[in-house]
N, C-alpha and C. Protein backbone atom coordinates (compact mmCIF):
# COMPACT_ATOMS: atom_id res chain seq x y z
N UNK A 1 7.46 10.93 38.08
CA UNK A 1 6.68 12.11 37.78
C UNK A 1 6.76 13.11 38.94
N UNK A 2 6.26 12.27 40.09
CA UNK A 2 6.40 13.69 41.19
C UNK A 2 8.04 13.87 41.67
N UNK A 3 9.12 13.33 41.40
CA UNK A 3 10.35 13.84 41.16
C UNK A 3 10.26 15.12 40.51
N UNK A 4 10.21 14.91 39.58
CA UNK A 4 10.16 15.84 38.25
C UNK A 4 9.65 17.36 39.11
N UNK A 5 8.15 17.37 39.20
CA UNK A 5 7.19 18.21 39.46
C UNK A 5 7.99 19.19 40.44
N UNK A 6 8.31 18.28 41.64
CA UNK A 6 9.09 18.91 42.96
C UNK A 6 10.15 19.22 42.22
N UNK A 7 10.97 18.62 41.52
CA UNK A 7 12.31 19.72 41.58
C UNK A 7 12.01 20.80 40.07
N UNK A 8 10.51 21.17 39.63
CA UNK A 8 10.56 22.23 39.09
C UNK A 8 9.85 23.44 40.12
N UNK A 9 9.52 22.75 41.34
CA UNK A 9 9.01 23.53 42.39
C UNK A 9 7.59 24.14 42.25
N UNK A 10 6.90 22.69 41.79
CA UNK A 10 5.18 23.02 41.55
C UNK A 10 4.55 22.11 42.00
N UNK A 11 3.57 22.70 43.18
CA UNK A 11 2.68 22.06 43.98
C UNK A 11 1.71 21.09 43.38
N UNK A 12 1.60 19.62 43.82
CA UNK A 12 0.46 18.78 43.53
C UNK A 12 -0.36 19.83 43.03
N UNK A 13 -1.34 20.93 43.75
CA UNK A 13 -2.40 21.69 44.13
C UNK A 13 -2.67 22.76 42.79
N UNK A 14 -1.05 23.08 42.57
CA UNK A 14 -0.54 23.64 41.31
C UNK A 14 -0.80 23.27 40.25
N UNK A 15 -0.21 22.04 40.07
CA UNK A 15 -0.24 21.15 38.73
C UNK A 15 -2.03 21.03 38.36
N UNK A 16 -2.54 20.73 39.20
CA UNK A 16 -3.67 20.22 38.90
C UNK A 16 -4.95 21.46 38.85
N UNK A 17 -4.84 22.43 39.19
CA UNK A 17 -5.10 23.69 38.58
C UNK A 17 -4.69 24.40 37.34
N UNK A 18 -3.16 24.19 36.80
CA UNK A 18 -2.94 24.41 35.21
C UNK A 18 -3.21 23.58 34.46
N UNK A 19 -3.66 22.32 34.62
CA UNK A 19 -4.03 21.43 33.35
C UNK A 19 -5.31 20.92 33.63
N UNK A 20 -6.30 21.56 34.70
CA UNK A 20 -7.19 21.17 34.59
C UNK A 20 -7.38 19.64 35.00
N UNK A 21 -7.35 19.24 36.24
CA UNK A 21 -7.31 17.64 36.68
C UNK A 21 -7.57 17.91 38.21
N UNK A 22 -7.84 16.77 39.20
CA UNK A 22 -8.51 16.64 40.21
C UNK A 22 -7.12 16.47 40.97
N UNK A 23 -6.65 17.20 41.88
CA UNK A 23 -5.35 16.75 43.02
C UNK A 23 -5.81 15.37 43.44
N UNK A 24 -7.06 15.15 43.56
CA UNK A 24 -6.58 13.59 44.14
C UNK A 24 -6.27 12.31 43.35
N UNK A 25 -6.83 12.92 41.62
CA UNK A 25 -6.51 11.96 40.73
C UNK A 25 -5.02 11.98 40.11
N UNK A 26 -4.33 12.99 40.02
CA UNK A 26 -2.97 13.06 40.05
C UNK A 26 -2.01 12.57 41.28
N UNK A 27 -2.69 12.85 42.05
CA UNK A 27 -2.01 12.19 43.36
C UNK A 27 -1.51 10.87 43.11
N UNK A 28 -2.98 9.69 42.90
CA UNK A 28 -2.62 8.52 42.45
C UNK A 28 -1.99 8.17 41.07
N UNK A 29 -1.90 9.05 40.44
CA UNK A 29 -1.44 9.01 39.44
C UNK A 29 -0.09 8.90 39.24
N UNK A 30 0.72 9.77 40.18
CA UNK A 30 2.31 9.76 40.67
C UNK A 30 2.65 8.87 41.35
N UNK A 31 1.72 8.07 42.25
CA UNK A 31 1.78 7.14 42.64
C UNK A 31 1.50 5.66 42.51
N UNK A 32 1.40 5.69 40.74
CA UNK A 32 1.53 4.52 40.00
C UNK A 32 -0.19 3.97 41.17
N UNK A 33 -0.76 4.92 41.49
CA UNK A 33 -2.34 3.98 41.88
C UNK A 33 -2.95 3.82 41.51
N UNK A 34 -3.28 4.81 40.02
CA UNK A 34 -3.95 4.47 38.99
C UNK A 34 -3.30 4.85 37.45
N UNK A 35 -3.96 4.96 36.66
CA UNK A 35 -3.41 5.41 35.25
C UNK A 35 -3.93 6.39 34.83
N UNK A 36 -3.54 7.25 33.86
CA UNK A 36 -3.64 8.40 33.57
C UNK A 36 -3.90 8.14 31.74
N UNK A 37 -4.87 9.12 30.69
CA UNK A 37 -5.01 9.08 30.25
C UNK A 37 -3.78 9.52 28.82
N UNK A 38 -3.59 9.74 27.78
CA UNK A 38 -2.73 10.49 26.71
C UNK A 38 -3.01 12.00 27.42
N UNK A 39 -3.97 12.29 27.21
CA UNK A 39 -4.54 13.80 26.80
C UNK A 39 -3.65 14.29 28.44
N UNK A 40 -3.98 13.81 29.22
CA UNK A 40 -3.52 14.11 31.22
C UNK A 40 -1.57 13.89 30.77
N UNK A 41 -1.55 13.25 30.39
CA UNK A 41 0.01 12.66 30.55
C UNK A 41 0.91 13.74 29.70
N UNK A 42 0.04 13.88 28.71
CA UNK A 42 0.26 15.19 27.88
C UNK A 42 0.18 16.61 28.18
N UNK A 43 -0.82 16.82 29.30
CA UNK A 43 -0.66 18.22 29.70
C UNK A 43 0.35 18.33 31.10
N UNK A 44 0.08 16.79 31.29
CA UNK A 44 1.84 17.05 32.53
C UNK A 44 2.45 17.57 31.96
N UNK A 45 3.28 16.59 31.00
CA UNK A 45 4.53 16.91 30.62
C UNK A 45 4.98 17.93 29.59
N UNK A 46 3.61 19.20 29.07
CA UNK A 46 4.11 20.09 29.13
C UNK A 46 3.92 21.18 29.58
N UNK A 47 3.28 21.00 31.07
CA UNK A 47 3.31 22.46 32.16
C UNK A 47 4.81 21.92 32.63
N UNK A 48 5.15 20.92 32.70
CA UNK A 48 6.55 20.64 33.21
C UNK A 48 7.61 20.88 32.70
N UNK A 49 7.54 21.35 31.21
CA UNK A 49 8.49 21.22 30.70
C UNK A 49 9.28 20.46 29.90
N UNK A 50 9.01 18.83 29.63
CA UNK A 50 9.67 18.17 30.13
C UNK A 50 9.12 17.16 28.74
N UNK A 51 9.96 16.40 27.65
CA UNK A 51 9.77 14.93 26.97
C UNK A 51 8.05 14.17 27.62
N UNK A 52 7.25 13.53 26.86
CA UNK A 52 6.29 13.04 27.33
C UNK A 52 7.64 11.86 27.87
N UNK A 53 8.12 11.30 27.48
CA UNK A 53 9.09 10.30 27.80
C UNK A 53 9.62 10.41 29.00
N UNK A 54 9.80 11.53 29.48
CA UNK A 54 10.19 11.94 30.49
C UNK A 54 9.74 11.43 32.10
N UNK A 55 8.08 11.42 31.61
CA UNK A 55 7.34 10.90 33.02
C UNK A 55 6.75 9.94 32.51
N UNK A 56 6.56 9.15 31.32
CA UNK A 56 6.25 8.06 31.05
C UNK A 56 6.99 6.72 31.43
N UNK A 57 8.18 7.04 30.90
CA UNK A 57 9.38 5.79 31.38
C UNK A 57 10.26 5.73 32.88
N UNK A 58 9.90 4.24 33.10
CA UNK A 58 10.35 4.60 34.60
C UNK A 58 11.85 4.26 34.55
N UNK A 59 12.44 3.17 33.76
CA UNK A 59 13.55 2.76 33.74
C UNK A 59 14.35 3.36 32.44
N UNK A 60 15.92 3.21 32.33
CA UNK A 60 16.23 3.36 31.15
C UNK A 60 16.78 2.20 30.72
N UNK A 61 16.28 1.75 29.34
CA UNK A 61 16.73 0.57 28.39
C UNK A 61 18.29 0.32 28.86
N UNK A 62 18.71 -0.66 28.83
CA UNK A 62 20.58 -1.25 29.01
C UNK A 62 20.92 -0.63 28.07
N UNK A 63 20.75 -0.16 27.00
CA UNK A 63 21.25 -0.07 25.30
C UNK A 63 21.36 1.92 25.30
N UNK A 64 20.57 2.09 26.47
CA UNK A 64 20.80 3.87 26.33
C UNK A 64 21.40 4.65 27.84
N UNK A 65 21.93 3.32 28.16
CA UNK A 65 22.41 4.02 29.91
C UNK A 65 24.19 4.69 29.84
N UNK A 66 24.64 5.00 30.11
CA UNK A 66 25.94 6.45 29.64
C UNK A 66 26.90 5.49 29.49
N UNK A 67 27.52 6.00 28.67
CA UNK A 67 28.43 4.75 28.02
C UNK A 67 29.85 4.58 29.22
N UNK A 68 30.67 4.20 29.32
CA UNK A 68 31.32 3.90 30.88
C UNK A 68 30.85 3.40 31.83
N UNK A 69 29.33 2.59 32.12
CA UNK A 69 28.92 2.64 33.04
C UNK A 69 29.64 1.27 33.47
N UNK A 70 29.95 0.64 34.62
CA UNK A 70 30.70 -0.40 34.83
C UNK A 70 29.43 -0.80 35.23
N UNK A 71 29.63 -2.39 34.91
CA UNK A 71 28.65 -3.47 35.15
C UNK A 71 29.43 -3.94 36.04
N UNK A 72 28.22 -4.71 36.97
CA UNK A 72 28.38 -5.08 38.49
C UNK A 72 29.50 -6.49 38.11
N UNK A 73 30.39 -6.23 38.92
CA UNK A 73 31.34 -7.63 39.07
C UNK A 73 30.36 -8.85 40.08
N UNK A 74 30.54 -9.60 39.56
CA UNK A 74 29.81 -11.03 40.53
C UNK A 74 31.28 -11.54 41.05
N UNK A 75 31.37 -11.76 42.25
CA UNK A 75 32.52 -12.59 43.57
C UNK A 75 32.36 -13.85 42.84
N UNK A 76 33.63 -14.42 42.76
CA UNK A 76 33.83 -15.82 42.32
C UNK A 76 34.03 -16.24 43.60
């Protein structure tokens, strides 16, 4: 999430003045310290711009990662 935020070039201080939320509860919030509600997760991700999926998922599934990707050789 705070990937995201920084490279659309909007301040913690920012964010949490357009959607209405506490900088220190977003703070932990980017920082996986606490959890965040639908309604919060929802007005992130669209002052951001951005898929709710987007800052919801931290990993991507094996089944949707770019097709070519070489899998790690294991040393015999």
């Amino acid at each position: 999430m705070k990937a995201i935020r920084e490279a659309r070039g909007i301040s913690l201080q920012q964010l949490a003045k357009d959607i209405g939320r506490d900088v220190g509860f977003l703070s932990r919030v980017e920082r996986d310290q606490q959890g965040a509600g639908d309604e919060t997760l929802h007005r992130y991700a669209q002052r951001l711009n951005v898929p709710i999926t987007a800052i919801t998922h931290k990993e991507i599934p094996r089944d949707q990662e770019e097709p070519g990707t070489p899998e790690r050789q294991h040393p015999h």
